[in-house]
Protein backbone atom coordinates (compact mmCIF):
# COMPACT_ATOMS: atom_id res chain seq x y z
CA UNK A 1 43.93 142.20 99.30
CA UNK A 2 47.65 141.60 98.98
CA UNK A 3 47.40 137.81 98.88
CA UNK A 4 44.57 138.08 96.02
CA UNK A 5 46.17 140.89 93.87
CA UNK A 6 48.27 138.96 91.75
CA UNK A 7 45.13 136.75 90.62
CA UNK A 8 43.45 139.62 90.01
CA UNK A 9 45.95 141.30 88.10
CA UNK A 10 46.35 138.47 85.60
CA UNK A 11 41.93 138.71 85.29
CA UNK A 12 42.94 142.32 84.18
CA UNK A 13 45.59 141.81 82.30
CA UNK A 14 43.69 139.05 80.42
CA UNK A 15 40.90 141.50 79.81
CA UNK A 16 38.35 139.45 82.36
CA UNK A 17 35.61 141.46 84.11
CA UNK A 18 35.47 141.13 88.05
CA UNK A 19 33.74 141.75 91.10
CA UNK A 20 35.62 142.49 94.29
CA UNK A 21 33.61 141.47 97.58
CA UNK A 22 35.10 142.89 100.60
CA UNK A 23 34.18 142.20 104.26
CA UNK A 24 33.02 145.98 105.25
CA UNK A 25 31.69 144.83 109.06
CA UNK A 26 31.53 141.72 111.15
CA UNK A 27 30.10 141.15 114.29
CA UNK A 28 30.09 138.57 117.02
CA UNK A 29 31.65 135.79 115.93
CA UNK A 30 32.50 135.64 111.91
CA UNK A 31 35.21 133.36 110.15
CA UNK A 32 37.17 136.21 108.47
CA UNK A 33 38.35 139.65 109.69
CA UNK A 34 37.11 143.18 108.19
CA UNK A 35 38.84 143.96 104.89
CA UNK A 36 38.84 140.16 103.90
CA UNK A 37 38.10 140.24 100.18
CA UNK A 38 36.97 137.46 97.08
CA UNK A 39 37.47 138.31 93.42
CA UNK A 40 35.30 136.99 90.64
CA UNK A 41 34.73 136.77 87.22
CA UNK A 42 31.93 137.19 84.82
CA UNK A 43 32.51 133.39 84.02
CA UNK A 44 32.33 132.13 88.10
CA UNK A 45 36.73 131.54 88.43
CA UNK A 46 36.94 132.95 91.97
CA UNK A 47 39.54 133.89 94.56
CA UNK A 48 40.07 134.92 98.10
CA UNK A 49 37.28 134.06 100.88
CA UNK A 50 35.13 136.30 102.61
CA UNK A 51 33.78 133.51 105.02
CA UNK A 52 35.84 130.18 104.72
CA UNK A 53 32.69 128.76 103.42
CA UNK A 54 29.20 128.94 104.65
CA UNK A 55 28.42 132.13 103.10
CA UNK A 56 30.75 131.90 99.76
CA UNK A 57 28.27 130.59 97.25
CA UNK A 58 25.73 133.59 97.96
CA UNK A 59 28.43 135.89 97.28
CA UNK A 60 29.76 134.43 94.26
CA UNK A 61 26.30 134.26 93.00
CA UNK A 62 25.85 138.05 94.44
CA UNK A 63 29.11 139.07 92.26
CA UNK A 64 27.94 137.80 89.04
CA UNK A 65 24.70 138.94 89.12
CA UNK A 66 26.43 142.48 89.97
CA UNK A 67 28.79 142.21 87.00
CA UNK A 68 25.69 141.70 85.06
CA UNK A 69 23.59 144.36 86.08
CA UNK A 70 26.87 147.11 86.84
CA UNK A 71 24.93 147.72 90.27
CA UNK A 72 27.11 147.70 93.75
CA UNK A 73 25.42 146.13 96.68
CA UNK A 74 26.01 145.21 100.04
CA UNK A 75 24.92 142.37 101.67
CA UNK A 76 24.02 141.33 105.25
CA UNK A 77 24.89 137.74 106.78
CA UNK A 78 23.14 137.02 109.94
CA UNK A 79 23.63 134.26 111.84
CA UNK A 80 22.49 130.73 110.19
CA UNK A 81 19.13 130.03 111.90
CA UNK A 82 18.20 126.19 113.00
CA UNK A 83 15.07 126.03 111.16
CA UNK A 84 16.26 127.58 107.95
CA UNK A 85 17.30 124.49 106.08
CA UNK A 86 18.71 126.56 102.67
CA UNK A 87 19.10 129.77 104.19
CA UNK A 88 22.38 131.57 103.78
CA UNK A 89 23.81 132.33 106.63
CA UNK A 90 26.73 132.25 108.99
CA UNK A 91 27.31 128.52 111.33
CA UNK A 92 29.71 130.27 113.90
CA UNK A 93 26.73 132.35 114.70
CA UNK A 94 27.99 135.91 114.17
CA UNK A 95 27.40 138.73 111.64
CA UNK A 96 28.69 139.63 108.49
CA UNK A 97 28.18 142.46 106.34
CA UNK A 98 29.61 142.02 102.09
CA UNK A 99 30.43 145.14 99.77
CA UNK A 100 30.16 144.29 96.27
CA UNK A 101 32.19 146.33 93.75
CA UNK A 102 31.43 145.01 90.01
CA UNK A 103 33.71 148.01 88.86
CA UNK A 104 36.83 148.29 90.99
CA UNK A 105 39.05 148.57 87.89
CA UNK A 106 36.90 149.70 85.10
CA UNK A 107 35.57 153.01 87.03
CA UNK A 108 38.89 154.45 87.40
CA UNK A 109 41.68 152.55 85.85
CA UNK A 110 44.55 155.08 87.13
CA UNK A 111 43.32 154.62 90.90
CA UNK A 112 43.43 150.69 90.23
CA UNK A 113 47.29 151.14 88.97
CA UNK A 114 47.62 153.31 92.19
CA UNK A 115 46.58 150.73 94.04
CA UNK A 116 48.46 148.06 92.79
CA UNK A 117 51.86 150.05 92.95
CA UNK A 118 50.99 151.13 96.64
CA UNK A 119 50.49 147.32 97.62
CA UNK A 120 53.52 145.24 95.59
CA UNK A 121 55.85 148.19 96.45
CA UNK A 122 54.71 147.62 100.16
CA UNK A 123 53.36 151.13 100.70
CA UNK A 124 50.81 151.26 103.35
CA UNK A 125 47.20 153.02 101.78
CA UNK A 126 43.93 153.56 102.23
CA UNK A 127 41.53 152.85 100.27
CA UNK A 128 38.64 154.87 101.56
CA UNK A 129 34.77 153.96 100.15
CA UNK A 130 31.34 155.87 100.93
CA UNK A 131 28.97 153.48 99.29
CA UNK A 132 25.71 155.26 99.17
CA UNK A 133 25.88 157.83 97.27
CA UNK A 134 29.38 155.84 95.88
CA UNK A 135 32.21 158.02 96.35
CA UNK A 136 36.04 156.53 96.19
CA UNK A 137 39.57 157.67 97.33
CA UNK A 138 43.25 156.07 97.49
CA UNK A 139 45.21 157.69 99.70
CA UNK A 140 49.22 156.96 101.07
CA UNK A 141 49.91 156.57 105.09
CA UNK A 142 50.89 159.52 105.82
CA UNK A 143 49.59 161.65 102.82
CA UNK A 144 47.02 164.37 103.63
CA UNK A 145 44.97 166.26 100.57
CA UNK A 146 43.87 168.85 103.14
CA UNK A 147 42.94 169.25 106.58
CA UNK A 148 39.53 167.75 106.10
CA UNK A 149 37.61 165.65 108.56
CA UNK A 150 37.95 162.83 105.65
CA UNK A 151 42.29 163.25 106.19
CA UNK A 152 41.81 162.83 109.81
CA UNK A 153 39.83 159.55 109.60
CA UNK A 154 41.88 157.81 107.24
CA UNK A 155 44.60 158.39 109.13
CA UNK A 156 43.41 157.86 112.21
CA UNK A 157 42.37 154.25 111.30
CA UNK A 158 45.76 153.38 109.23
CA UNK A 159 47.43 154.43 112.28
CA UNK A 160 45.14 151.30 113.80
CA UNK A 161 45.80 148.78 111.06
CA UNK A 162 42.21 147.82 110.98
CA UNK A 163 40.09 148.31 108.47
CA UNK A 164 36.58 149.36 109.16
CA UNK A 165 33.24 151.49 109.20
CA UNK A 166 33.80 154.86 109.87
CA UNK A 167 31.44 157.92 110.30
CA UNK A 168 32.72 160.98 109.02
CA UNK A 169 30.87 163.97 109.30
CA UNK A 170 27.49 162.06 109.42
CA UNK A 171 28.64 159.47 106.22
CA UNK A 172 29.46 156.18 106.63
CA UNK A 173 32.87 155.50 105.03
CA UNK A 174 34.62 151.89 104.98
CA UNK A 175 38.19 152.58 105.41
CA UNK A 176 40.04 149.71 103.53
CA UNK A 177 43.97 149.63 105.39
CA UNK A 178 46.16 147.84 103.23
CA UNK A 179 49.45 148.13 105.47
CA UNK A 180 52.85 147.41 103.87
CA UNK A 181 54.11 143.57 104.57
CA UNK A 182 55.24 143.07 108.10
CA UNK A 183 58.72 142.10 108.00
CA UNK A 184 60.87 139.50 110.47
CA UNK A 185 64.39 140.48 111.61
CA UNK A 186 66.08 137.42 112.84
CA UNK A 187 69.37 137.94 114.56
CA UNK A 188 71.42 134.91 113.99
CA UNK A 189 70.81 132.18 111.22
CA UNK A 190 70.67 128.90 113.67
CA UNK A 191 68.79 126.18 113.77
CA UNK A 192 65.79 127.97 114.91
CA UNK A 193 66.03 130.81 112.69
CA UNK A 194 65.56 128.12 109.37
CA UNK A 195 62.36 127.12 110.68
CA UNK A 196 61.40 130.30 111.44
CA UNK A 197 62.05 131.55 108.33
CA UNK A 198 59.57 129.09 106.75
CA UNK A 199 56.59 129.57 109.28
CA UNK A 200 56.95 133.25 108.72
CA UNK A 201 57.13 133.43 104.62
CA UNK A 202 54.36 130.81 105.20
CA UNK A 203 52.56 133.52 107.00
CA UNK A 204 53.55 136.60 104.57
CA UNK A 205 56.27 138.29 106.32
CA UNK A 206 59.32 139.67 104.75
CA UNK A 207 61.71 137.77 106.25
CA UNK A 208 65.70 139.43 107.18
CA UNK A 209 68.35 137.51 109.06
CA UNK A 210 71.18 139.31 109.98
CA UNK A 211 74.45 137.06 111.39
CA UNK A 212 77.94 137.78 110.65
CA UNK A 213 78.91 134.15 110.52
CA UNK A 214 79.25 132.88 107.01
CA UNK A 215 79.21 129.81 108.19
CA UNK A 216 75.77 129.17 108.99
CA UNK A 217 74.02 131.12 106.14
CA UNK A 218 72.53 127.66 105.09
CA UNK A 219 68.16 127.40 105.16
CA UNK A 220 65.81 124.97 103.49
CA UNK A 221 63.78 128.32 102.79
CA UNK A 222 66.02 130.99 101.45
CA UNK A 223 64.69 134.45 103.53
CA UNK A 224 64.34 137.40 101.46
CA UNK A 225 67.62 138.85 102.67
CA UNK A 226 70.37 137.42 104.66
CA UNK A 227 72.91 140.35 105.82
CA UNK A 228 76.34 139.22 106.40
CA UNK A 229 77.64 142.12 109.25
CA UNK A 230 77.35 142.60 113.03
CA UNK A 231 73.88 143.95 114.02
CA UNK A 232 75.36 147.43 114.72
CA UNK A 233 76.50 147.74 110.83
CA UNK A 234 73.24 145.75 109.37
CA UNK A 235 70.30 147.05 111.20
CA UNK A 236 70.95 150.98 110.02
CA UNK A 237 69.93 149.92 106.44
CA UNK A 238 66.93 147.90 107.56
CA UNK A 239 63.58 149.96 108.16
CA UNK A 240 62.67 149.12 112.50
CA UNK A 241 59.28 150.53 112.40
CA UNK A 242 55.61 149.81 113.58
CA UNK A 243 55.29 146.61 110.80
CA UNK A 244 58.99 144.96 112.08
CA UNK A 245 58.98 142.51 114.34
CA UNK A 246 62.28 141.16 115.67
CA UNK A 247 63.79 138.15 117.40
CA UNK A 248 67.55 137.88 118.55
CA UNK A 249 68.74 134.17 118.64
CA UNK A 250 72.09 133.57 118.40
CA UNK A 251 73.13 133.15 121.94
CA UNK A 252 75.75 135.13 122.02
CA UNK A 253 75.77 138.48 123.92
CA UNK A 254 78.34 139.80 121.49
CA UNK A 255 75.57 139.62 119.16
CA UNK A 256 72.13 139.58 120.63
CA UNK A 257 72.96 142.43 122.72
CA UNK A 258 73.92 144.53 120.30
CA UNK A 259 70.94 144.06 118.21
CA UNK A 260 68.69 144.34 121.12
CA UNK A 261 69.77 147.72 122.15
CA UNK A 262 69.73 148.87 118.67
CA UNK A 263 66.10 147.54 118.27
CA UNK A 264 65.04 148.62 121.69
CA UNK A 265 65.93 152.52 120.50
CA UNK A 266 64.12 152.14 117.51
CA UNK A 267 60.02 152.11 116.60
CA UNK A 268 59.80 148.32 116.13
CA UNK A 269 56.32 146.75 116.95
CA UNK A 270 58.58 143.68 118.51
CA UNK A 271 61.46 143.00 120.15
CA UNK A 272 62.15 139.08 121.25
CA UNK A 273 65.33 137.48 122.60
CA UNK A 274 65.98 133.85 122.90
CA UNK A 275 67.75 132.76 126.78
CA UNK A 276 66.51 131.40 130.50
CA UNK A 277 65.66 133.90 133.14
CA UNK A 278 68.74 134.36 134.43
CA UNK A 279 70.26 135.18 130.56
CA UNK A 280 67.37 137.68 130.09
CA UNK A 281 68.32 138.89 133.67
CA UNK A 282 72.39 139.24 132.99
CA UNK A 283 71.05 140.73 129.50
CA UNK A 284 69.44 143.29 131.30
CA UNK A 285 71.84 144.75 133.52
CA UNK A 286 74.13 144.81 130.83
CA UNK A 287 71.67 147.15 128.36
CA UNK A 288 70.85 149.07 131.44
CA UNK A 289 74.78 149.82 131.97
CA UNK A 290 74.20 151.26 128.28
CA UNK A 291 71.70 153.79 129.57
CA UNK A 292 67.93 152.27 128.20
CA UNK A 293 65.42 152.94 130.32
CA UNK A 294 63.41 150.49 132.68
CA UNK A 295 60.50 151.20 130.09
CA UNK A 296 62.61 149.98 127.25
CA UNK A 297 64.19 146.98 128.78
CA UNK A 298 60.17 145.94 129.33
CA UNK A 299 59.30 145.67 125.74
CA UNK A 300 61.95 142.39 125.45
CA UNK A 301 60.09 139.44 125.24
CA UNK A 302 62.19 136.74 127.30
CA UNK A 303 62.31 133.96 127.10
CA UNK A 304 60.62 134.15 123.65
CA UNK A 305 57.90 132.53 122.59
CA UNK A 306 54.61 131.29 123.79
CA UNK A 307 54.83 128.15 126.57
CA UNK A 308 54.20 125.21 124.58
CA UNK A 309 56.68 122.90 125.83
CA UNK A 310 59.11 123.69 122.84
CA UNK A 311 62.00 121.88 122.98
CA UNK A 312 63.09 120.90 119.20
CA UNK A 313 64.19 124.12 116.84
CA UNK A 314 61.27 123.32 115.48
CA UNK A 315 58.88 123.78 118.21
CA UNK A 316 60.86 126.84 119.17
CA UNK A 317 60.35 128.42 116.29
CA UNK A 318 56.65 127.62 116.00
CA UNK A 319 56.31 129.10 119.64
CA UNK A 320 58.04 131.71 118.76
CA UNK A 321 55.83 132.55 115.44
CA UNK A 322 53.17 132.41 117.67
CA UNK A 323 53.91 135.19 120.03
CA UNK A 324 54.59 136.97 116.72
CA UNK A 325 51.13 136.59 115.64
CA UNK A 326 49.42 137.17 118.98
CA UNK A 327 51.46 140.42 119.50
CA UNK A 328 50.61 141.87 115.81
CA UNK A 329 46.86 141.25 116.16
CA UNK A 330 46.85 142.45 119.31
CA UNK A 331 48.17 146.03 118.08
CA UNK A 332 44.79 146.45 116.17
């Protein structure tokens, strides 16, 4: 949703009619994950992908024939069969199952707003959906209307950062989990931390770097904030929670340490630290002098990054990107 919502904001602002399709299940293999979603107009302009291709010219058909009828469907995807020369279907032989809303704006404008402010103010929400008979609720992480069995799913399932198909007191009820961004903290601005910063605004994430050193505040890709203060000073106004991911990689204990034990007492998803073996080892002892645990010590990833051969900043940074990745999906 959040890389679409700015195309489909203009389409409402404009005063264009669309149809939002949104992956509700997949099984087996399927080209996009739950909660992928594809806008489209009345006239055929379309955006986002709900397969990366075999399946997107039903759907787009599907959407306009919704908008013209004002009738929600869902559709089911099977795998593409070999004798089926036209039939829709998907070719990496899993399962796919499409929601079609013709109305998501026009049925309740003030959720829509809701929505919109939740996502660009990187709020995390759920946008919970029983299609048949249609019933429709926004609700904040962390907000609960009552203790209902409906509060306890949708927070259950934020808490996963998945979105999916969930029964609820005998109902089937897609929960749509629009997390806020996932944000980078990069402890030193070096070589590897310009790349970085490009393969990870590339990728979506709010990107921080944090360095005292004025000196080497220079990227070909500005990040969203650079912090000029020692990681004991910076990191108190930056949020460290389930969505942050951090790396330290200046090299220099006076530094990286600091930020690591900082970021090891707090709820980030990811803590990384650039260094051989025998750095990560020294590193250790020296955190462990400062009283963290054995547990906490065993959340640093070191030496960072997925083994790739990396040797340029470059190649560091892309294995270290990686390992970002691997570790956020992993979560859900």
């Amino acid at each position: 949703m959040r890389d679409v919502l700015p195309t489909l904001r203009q389409w409402n602002d404009d005063g264009r009619r669309f149809a939002l399709a949104t992956v509700v299940r997949t099984r087996g293999s399927a080209p996009r994950e739950t909660g992928s979603v594809m806008g489209v107009t009345d006239e055929g302009l379309v955006c986002g992908s709900v397969s990366g291709g075999c399946i997107e010219a039903a759907v787009v058909e599907a959407c306009r024939s919704a908008l013209s009828k004002s009738e929600a469907q869902k559709l089911s995807f099977p795998r593409h069969s070999s004798d089926g020369a036209h039939e829709e279907g998907l070719m990496c032989g899993g399962h796919v199952d499409v929601w079609i809303d013709p109305a998501p704006v026009s049925r309740d404008p003030s959720q829509w707003d809701e929505l919109v402010g939740f996502v660009t103010g990187d709020n995390g929400c759920v946008l919970a959906t029983r299609m048949d008979p249609f019933v429709q609720t926004l609700r904040r992480a962390g907000d609960v209307v009552c203790c209902s069995v409906l509060d306890t799913a949708v927070t259950d399932t934020y808490r996963s950062r998945r979105s999916q198909l969930v029964d609820v007191a005998g109902e089937e009820w897609f929960m749509h989990v629009l997390a806020p961004r996932p944000r980078i903290v990069i402890i030193g601005a070096v070589h590897i931390s310009r790349a970085l910063v490009a393969f990870a605004k590339a990728l979506g994430f709010e990107t921080i770097v944090v360095d005292p050193r004025s000196a080497y505040a220079q990227f070909d890709v500005e990040p969203d904030s650079f912090v000029q203060q020692w990681p004991q000073d910076a990191l108190g106004g930056v949020k460290l929670d389930e969505d942050t991911f951090a790396v330290a990689l200046t090299h220099d204990p006076k530094i990286d340490d600091a930020a690591i034990e900082i970021l090891l007492r707090s709820n980030a998803a990811y803590v990384g630290a650039l260094g051989s073996k025998t750095t990560q080892e020294k590193r250790q002892a020296a955190l462990r002098e400062k009283g963290l645990t054995e547990k906490q010590l065993a959340q640093i990833h070191g030496p960072v990054g997925i083994e790739i051969g990396a040797s340029t900043p470059e190649e560091i940074a892309l294995s270290v990107i990686a390992e970002i990745v691997k570790e956020r999906h992993a979560r859900s």
